[in-house]
N, C-alpha and C. Protein backbone atom coordinates (compact mmCIF):
# COMPACT_ATOMS: atom_id res chain seq x y z
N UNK A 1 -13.04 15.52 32.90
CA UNK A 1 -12.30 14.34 32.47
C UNK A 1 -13.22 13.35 31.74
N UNK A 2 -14.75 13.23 32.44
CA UNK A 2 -15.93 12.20 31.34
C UNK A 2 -15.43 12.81 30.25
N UNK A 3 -16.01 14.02 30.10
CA UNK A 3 -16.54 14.74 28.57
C UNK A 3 -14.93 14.23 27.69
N UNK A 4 -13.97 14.54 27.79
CA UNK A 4 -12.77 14.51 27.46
C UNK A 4 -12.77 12.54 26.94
N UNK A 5 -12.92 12.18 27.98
CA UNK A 5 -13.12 10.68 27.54
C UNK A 5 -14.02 10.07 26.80
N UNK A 6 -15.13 10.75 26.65
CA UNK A 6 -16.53 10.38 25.88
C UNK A 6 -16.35 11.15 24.25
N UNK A 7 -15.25 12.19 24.60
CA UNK A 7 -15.29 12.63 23.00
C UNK A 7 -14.16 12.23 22.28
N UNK A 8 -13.08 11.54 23.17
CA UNK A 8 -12.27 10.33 22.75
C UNK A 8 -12.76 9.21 21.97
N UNK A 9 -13.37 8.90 22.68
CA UNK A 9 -14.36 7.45 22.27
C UNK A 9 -15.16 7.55 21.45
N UNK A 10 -16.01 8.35 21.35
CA UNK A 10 -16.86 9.10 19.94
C UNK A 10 -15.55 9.56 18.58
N UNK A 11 -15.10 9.93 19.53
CA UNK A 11 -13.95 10.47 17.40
C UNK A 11 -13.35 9.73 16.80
N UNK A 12 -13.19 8.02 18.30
CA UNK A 12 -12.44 6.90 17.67
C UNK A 12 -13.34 6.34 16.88
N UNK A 13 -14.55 6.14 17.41
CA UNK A 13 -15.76 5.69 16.79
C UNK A 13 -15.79 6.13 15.33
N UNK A 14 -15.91 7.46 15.43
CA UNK A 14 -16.10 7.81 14.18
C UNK A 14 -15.24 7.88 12.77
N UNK A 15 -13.95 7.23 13.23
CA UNK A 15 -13.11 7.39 12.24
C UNK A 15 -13.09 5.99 11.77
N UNK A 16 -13.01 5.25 12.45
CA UNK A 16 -13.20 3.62 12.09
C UNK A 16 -14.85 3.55 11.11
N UNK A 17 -15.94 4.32 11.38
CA UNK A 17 -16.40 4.21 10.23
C UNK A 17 -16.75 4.84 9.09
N UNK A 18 -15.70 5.80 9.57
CA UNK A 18 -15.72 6.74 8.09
C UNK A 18 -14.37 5.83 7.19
N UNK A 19 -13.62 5.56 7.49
CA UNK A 19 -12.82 3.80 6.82
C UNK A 19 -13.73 2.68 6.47
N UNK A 20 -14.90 2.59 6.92
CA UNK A 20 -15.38 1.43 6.65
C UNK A 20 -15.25 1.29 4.54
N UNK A 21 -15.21 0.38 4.14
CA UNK A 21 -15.09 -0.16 3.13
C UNK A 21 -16.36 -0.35 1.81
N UNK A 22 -17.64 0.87 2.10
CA UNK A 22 -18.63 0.80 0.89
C UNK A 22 -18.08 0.89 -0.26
N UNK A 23 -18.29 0.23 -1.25
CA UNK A 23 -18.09 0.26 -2.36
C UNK A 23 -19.75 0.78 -3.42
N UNK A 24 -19.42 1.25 -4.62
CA UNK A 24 -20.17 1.39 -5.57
C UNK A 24 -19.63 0.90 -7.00
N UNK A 25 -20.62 0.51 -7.49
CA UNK A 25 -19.87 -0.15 -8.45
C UNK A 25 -20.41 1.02 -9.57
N UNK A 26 -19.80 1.56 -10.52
CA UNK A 26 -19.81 2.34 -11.49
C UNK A 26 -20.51 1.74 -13.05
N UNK A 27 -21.07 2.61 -13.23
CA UNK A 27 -21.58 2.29 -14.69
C UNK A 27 -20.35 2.72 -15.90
N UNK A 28 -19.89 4.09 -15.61
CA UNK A 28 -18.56 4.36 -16.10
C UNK A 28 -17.36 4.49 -15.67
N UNK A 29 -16.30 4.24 -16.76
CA UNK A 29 -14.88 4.17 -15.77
C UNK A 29 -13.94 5.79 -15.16
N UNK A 30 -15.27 6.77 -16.08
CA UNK A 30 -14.75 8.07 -15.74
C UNK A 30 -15.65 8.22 -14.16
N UNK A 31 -16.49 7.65 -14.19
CA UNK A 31 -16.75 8.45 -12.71
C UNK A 31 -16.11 7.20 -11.72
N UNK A 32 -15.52 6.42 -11.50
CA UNK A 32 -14.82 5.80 -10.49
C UNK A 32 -13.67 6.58 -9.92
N UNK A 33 -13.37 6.11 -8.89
CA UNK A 33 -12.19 6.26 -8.49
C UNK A 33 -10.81 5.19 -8.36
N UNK A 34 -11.79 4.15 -8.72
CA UNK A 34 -10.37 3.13 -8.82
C UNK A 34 -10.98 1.86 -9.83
N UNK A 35 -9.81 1.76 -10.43
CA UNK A 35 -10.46 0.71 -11.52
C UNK A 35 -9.74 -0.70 -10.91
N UNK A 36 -11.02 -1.70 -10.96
CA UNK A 36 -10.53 -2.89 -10.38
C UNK A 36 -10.69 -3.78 -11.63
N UNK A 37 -9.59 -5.02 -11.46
CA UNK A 37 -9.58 -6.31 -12.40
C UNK A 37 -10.14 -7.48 -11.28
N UNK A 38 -10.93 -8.04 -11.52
CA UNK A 38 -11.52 -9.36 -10.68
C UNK A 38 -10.54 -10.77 -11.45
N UNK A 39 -9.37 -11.33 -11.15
CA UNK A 39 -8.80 -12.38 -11.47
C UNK A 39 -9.75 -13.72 -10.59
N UNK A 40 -9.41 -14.71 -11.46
CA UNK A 40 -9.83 -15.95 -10.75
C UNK A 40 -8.87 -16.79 -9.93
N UNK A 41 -7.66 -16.25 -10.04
CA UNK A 41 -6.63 -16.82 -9.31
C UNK A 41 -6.20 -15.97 -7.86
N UNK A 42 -6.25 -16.69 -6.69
CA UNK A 42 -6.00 -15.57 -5.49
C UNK A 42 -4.52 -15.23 -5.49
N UNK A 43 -3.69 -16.28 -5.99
CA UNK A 43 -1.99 -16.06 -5.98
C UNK A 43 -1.92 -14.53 -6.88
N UNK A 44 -2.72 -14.35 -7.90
CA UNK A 44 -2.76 -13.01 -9.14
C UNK A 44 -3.12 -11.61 -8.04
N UNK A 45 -3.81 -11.57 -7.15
CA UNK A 45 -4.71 -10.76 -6.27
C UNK A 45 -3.77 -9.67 -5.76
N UNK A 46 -3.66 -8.31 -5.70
CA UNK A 46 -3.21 -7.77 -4.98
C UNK A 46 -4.20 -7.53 -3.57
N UNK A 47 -5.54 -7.72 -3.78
CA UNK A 47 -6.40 -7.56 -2.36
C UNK A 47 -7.27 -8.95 -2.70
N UNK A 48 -7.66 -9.50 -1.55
CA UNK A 48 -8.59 -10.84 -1.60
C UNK A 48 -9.62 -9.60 -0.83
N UNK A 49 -10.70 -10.05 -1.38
CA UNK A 49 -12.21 -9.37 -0.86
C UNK A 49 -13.16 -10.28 -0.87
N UNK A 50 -13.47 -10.23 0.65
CA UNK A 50 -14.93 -10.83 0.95
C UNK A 50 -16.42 -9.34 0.94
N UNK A 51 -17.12 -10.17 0.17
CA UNK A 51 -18.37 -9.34 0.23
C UNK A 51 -19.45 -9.22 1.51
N UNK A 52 -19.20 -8.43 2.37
CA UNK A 52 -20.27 -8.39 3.29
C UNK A 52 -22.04 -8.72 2.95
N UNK A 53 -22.50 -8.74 3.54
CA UNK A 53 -23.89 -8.62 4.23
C UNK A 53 -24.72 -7.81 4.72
N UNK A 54 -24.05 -7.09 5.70
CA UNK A 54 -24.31 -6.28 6.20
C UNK A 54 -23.36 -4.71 6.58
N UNK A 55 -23.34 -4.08 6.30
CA UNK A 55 -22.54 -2.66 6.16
C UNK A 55 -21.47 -2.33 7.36
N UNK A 56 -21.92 -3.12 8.34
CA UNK A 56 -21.64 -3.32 9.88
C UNK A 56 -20.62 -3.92 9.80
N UNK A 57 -20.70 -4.92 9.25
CA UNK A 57 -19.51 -6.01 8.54
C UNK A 57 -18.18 -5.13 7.86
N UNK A 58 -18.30 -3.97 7.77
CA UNK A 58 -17.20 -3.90 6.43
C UNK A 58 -16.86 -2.53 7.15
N UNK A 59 -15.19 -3.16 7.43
CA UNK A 59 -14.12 -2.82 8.54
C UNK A 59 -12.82 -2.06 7.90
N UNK A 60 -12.67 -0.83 7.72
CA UNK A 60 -10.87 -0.39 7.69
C UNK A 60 -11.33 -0.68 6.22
N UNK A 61 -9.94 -1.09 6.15
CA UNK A 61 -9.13 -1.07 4.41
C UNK A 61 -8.66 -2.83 4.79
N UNK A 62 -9.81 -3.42 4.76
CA UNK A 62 -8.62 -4.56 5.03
C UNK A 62 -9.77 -5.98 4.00
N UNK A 63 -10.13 -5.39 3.05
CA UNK A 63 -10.76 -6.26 1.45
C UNK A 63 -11.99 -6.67 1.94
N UNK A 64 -13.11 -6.04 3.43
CA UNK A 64 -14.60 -6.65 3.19
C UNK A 64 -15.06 -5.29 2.91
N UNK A 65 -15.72 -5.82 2.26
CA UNK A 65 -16.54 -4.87 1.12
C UNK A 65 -18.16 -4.94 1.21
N UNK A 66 -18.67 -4.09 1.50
CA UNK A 66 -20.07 -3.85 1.04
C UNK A 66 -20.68 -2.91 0.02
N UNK A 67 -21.32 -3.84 -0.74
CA UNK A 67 -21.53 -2.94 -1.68
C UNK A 67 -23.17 -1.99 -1.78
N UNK A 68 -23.14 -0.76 -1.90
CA UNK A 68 -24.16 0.42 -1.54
C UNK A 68 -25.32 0.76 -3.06
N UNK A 69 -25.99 0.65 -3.06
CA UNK A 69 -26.95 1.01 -3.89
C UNK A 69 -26.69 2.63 -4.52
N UNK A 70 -26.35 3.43 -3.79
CA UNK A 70 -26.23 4.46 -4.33
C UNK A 70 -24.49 4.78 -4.00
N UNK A 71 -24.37 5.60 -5.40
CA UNK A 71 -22.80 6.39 -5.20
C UNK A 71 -22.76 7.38 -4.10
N UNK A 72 -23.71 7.96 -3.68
CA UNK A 72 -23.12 8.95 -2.31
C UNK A 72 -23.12 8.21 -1.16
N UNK A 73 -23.84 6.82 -1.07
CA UNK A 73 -23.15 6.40 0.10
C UNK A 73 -21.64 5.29 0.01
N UNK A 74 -20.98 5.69 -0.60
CA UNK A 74 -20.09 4.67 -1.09
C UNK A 74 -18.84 5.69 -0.59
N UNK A 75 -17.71 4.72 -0.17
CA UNK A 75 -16.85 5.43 0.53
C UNK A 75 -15.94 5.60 -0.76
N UNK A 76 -15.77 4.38 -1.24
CA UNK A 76 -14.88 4.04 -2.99
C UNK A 76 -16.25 3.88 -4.04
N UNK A 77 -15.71 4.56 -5.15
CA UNK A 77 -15.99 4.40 -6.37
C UNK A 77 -15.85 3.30 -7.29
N UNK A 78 -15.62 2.10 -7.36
CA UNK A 78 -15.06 1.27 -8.32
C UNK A 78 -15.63 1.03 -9.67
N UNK A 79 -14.82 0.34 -11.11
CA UNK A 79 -15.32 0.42 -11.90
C UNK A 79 -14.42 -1.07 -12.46
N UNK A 80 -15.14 -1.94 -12.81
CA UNK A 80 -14.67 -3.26 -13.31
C UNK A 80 -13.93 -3.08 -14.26
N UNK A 81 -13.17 -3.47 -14.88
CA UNK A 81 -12.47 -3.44 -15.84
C UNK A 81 -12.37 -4.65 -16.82
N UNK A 82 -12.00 -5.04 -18.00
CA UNK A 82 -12.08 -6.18 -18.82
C UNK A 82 -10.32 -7.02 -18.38
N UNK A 83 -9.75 -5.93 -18.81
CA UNK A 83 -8.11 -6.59 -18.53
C UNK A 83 -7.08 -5.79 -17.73
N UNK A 84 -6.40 -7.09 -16.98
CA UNK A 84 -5.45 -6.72 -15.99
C UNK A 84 -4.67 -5.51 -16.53
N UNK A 85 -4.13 -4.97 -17.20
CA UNK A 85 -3.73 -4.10 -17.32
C UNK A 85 -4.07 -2.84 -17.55
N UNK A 86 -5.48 -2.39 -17.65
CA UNK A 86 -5.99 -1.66 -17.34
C UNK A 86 -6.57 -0.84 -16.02
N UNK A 87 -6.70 -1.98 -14.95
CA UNK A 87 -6.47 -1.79 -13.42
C UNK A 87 -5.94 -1.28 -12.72
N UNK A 88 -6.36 -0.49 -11.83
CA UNK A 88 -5.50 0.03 -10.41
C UNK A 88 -5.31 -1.19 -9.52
N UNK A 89 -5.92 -1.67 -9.16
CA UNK A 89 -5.89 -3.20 -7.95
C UNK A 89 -6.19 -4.16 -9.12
N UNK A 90 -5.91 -5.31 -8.82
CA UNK A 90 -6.25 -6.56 -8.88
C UNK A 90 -7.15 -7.28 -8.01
N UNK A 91 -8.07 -8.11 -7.16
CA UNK A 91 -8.83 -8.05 -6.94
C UNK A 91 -9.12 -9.88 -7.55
N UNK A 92 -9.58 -10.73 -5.76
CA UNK A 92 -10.01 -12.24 -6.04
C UNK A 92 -10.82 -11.93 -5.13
N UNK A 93 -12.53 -12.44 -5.13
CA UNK A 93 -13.61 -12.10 -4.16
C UNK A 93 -13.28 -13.82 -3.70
N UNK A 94 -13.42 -13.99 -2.25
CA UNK A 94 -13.70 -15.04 -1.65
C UNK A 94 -14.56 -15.14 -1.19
N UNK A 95 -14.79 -16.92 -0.38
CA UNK A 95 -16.39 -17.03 -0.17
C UNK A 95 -15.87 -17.10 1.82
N UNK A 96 -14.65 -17.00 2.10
CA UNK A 96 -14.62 -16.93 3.49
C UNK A 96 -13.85 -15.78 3.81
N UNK A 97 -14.20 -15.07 5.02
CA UNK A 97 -14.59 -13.84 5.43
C UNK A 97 -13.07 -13.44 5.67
N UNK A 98 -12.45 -14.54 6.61
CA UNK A 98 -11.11 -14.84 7.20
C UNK A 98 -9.67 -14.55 5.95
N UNK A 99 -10.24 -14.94 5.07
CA UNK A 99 -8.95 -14.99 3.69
C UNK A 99 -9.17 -13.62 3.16
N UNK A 100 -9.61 -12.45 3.83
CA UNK A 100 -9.90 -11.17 3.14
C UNK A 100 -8.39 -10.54 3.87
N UNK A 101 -7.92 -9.84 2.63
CA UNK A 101 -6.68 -8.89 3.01
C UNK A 101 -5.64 -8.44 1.60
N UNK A 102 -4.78 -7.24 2.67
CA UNK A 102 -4.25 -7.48 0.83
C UNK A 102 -3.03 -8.20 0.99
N UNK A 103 -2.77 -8.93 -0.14
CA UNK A 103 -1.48 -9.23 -0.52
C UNK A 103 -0.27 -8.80 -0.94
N UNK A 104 -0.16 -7.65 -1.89
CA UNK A 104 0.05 -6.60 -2.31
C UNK A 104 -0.13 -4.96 -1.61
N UNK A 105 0.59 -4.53 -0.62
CA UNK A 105 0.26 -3.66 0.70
C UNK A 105 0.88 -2.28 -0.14
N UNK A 106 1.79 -2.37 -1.44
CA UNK A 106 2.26 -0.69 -1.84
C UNK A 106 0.80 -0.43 -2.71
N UNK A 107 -0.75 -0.94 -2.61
CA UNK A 107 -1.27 -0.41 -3.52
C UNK A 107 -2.21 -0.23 -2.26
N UNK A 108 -2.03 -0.38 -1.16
CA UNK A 108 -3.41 -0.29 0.09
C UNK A 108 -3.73 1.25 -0.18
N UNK A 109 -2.89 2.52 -0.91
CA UNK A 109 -3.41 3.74 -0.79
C UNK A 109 -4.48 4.17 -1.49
N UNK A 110 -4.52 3.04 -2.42
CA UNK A 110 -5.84 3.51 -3.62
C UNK A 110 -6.77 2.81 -3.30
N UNK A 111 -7.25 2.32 -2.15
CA UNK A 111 -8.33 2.12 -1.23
C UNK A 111 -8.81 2.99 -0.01
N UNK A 112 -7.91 3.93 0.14
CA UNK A 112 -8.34 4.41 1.68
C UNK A 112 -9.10 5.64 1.19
């Protein structure tokens, strides 16, 4: 019954951070996987994203973001874009941690 409970707890473990939220930011828009628009307005936002700190920090699908030095450790691909209509998400970075989420929940699949 331990072992059974300990490999419960380990697979929960491990799925919460295989969700965690690395990002890479792309040099091209062919190797991304999701093209983001950064608006300056949060009302425009389909996800508000706070930028972590620390990797530890950056939880689920729910807009904190850390961003990874290299593309293989990056869970998402992203690639900036010039104009909103070129975008998969929309996208307002905040400076508090608390206002991170999406607004827009039919596009949460092109994050996970």
């Amino acid at each position: 019954m331990k072992k059974f409970l300990l490999i419960l707890v380990l697979s929960l473990l491990g799925g919460m951070a295989a969700n965690a939220q690395t990002v890479y930011s792309c040099k091209y828009k062919s190797d991304a996987d999701v093209k983001v628009y950064v608006t300056e307005y949060k009302s425009d936002a389909d996800l508000v994203v706070y930028k972590c700190s620390y990797k530890s920090d950056a939880q689920g699908n729910k807009g904190l973001w850390y961003f990874v030095d290299y593309k293989s450790d990056a869970k998402k691909k992203i690639y900036f874009v010039d104009y909103k209509s070129d975008a998969d998400i929309v996208i307002y970075f905040t400076t508090y941690k608390s206002d991170a989420g999406w607004k827009n929940r039919s596009k949460l699949y092109k994050m996970e």
